[in-house]
N, C-alpha and C. Protein backbone atom coordinates (compact mmCIF):
# COMPACT_ATOMS: atom_id res chain seq x y z
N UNK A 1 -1.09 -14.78 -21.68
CA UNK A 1 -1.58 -13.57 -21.03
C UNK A 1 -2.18 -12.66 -22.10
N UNK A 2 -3.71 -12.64 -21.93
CA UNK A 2 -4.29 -11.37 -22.83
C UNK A 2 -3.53 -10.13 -23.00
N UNK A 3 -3.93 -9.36 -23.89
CA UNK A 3 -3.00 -7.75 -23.83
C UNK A 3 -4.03 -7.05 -22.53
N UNK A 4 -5.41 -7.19 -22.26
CA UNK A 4 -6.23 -6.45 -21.71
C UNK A 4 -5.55 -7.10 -20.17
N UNK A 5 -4.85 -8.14 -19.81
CA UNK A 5 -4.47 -8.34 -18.27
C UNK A 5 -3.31 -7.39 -18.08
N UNK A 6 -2.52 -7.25 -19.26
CA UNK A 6 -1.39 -6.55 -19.38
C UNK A 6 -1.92 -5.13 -19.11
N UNK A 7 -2.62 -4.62 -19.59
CA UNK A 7 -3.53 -3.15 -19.24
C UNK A 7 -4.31 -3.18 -18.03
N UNK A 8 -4.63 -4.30 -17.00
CA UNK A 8 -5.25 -4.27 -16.15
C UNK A 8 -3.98 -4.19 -15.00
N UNK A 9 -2.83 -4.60 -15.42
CA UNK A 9 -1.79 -4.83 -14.35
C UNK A 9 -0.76 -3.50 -13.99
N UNK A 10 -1.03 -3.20 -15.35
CA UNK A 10 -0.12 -1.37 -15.63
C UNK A 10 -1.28 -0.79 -14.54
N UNK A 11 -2.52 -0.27 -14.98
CA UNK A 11 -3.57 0.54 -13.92
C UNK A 11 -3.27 -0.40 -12.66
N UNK A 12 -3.46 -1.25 -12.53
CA UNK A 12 -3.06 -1.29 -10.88
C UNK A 12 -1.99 -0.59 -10.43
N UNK A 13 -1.12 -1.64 -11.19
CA UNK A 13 0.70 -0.53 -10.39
C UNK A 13 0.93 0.93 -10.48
N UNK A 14 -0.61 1.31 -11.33
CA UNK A 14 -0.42 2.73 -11.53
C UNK A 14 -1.11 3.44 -10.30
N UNK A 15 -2.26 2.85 -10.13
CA UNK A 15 -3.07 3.24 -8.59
C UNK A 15 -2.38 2.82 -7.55
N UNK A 16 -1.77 2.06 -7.21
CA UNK A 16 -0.94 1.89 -6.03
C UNK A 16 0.31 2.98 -6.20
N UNK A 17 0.70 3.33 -7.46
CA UNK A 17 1.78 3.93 -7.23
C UNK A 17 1.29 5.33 -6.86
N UNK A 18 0.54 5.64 -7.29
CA UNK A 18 -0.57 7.30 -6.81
C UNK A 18 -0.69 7.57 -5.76
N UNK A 19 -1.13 6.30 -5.11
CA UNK A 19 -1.66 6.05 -3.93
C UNK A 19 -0.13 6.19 -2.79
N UNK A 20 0.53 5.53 -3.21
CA UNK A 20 1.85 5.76 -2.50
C UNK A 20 2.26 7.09 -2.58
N UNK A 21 2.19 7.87 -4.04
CA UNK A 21 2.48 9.12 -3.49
C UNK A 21 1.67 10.43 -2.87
N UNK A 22 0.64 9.78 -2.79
CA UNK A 22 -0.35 10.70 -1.88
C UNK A 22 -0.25 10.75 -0.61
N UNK A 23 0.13 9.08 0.02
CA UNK A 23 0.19 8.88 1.70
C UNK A 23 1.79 10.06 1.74
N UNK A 24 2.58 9.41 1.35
CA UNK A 24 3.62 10.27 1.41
C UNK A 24 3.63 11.22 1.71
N UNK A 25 2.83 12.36 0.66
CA UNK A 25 2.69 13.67 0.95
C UNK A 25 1.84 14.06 1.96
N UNK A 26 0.73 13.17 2.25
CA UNK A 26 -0.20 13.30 3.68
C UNK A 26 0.56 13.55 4.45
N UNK A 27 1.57 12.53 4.89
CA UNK A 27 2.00 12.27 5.85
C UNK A 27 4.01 12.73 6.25
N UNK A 28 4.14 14.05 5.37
CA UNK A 28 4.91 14.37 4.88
C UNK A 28 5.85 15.38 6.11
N UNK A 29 4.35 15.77 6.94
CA UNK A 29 4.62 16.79 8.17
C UNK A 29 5.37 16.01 9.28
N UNK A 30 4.91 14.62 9.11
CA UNK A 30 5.70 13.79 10.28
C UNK A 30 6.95 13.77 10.37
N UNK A 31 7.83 13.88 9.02
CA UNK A 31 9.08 13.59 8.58
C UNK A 31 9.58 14.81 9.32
N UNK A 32 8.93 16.12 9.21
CA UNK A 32 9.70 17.12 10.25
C UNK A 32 10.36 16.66 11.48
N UNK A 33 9.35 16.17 12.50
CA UNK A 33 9.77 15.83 13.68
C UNK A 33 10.35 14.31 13.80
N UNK A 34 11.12 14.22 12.53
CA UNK A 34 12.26 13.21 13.00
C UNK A 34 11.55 11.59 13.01
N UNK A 35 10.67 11.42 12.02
CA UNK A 35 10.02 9.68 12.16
C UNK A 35 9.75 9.50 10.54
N UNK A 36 10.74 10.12 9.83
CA UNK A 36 10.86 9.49 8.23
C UNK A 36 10.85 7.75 8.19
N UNK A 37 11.64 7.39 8.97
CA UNK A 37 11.79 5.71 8.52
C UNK A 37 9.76 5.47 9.06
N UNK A 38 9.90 6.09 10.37
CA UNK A 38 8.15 5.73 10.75
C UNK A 38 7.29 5.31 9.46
N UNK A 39 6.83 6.73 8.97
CA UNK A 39 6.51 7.10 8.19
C UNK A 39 6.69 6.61 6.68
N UNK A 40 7.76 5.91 6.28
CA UNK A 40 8.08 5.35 5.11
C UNK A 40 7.33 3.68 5.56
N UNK A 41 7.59 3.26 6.22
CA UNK A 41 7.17 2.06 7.40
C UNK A 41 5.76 1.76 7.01
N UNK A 42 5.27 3.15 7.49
CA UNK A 42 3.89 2.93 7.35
C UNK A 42 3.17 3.40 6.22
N UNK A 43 3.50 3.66 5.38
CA UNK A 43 2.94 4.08 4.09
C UNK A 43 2.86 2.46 3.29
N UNK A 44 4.14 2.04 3.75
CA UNK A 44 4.69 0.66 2.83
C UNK A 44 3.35 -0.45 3.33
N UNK A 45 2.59 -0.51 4.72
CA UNK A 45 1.85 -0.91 5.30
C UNK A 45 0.63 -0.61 5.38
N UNK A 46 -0.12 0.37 5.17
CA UNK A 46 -1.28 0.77 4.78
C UNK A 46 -1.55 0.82 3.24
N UNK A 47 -0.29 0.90 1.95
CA UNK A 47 -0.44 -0.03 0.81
C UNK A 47 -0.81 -1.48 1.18
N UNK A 48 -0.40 -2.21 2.00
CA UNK A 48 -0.50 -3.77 1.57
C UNK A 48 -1.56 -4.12 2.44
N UNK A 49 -2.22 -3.54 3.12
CA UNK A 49 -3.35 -3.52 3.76
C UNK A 49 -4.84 -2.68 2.51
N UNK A 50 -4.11 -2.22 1.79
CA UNK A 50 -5.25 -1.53 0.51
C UNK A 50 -5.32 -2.55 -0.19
N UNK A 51 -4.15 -3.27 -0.66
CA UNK A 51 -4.42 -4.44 -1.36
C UNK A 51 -5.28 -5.59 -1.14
N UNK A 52 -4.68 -5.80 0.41
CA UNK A 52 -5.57 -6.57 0.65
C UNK A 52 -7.10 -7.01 0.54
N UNK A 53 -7.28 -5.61 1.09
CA UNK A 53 -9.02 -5.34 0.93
C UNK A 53 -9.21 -5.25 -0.71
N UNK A 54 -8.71 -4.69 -1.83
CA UNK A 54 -9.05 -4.97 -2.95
C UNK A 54 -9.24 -6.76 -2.98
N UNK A 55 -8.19 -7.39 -2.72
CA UNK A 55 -8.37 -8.88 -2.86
C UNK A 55 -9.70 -9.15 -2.13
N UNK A 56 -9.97 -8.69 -1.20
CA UNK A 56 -10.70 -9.27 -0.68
C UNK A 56 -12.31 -8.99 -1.12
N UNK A 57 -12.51 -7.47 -1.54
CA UNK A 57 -13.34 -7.02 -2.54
C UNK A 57 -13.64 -7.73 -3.42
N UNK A 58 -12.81 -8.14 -4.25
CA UNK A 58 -13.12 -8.88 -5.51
C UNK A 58 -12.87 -10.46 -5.66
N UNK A 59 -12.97 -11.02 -4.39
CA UNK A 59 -13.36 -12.35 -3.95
C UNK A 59 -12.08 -12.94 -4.59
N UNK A 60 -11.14 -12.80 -4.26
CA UNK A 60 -10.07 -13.06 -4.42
C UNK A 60 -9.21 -13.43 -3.12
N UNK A 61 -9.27 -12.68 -2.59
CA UNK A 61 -8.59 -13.56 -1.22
C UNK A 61 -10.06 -13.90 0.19
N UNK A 62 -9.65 -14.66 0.87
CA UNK A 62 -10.26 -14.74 2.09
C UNK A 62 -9.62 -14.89 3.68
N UNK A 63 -8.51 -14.59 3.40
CA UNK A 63 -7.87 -14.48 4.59
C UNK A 63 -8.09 -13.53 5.78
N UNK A 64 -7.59 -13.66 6.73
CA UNK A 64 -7.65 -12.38 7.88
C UNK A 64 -6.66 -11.48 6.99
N UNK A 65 -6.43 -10.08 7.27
CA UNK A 65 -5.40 -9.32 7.33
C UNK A 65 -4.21 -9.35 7.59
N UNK A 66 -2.89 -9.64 6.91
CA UNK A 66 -2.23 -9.93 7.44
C UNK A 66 -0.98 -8.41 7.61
N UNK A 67 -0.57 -8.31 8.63
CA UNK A 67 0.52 -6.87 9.18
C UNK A 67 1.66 -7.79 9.66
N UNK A 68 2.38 -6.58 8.69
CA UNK A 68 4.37 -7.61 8.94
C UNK A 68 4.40 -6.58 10.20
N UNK A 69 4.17 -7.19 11.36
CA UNK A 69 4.47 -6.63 12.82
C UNK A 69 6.25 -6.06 12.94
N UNK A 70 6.85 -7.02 12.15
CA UNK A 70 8.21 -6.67 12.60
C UNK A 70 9.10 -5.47 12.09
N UNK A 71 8.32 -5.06 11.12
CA UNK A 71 8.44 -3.55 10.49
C UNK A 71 7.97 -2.53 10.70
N UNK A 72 7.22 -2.73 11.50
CA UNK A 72 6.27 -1.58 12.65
C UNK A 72 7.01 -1.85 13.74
N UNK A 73 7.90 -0.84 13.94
CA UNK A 73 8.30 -1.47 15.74
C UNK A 73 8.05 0.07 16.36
N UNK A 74 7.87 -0.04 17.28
CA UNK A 74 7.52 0.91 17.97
C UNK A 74 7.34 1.18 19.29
């Protein structure tokens, strides 16, 4: 493993981790009215749906989208 993949892998986990705490705070008003797990749920799910599309951006994946349905219940 190059040192520069090692620096490419830190900035990712660093933008996803940003990114996680931004939805959070977006979505921070929901937690008032009682749908924290919701809300944690779906933050965890619109990350792995960002990823995705990065993969898919950079011709790295080609799959459909995939959503863990069973962690969204609703």
């Amino acid at each position: 493993m190059a040192i520069e993949d090692i620096d490419d892998d830190m900035s990712f986990d660093k933008a996803v981790g940003l990114l996680r705490f931004a939805l959070n705070k977006v979505m921070k008003p929901l937690e008032l009215y009682g749908q924290t797990h919701y809300v944690r749920t779906a933050v965890e799910e619109i990350i792995s749906l960002s990823v995705q599309l990065h993969w898919k951006l950079s011709g790295l994946d080609e799959m459909p989208y995939h959503i863990n349905e069973e962690l969204l219940h609703w």
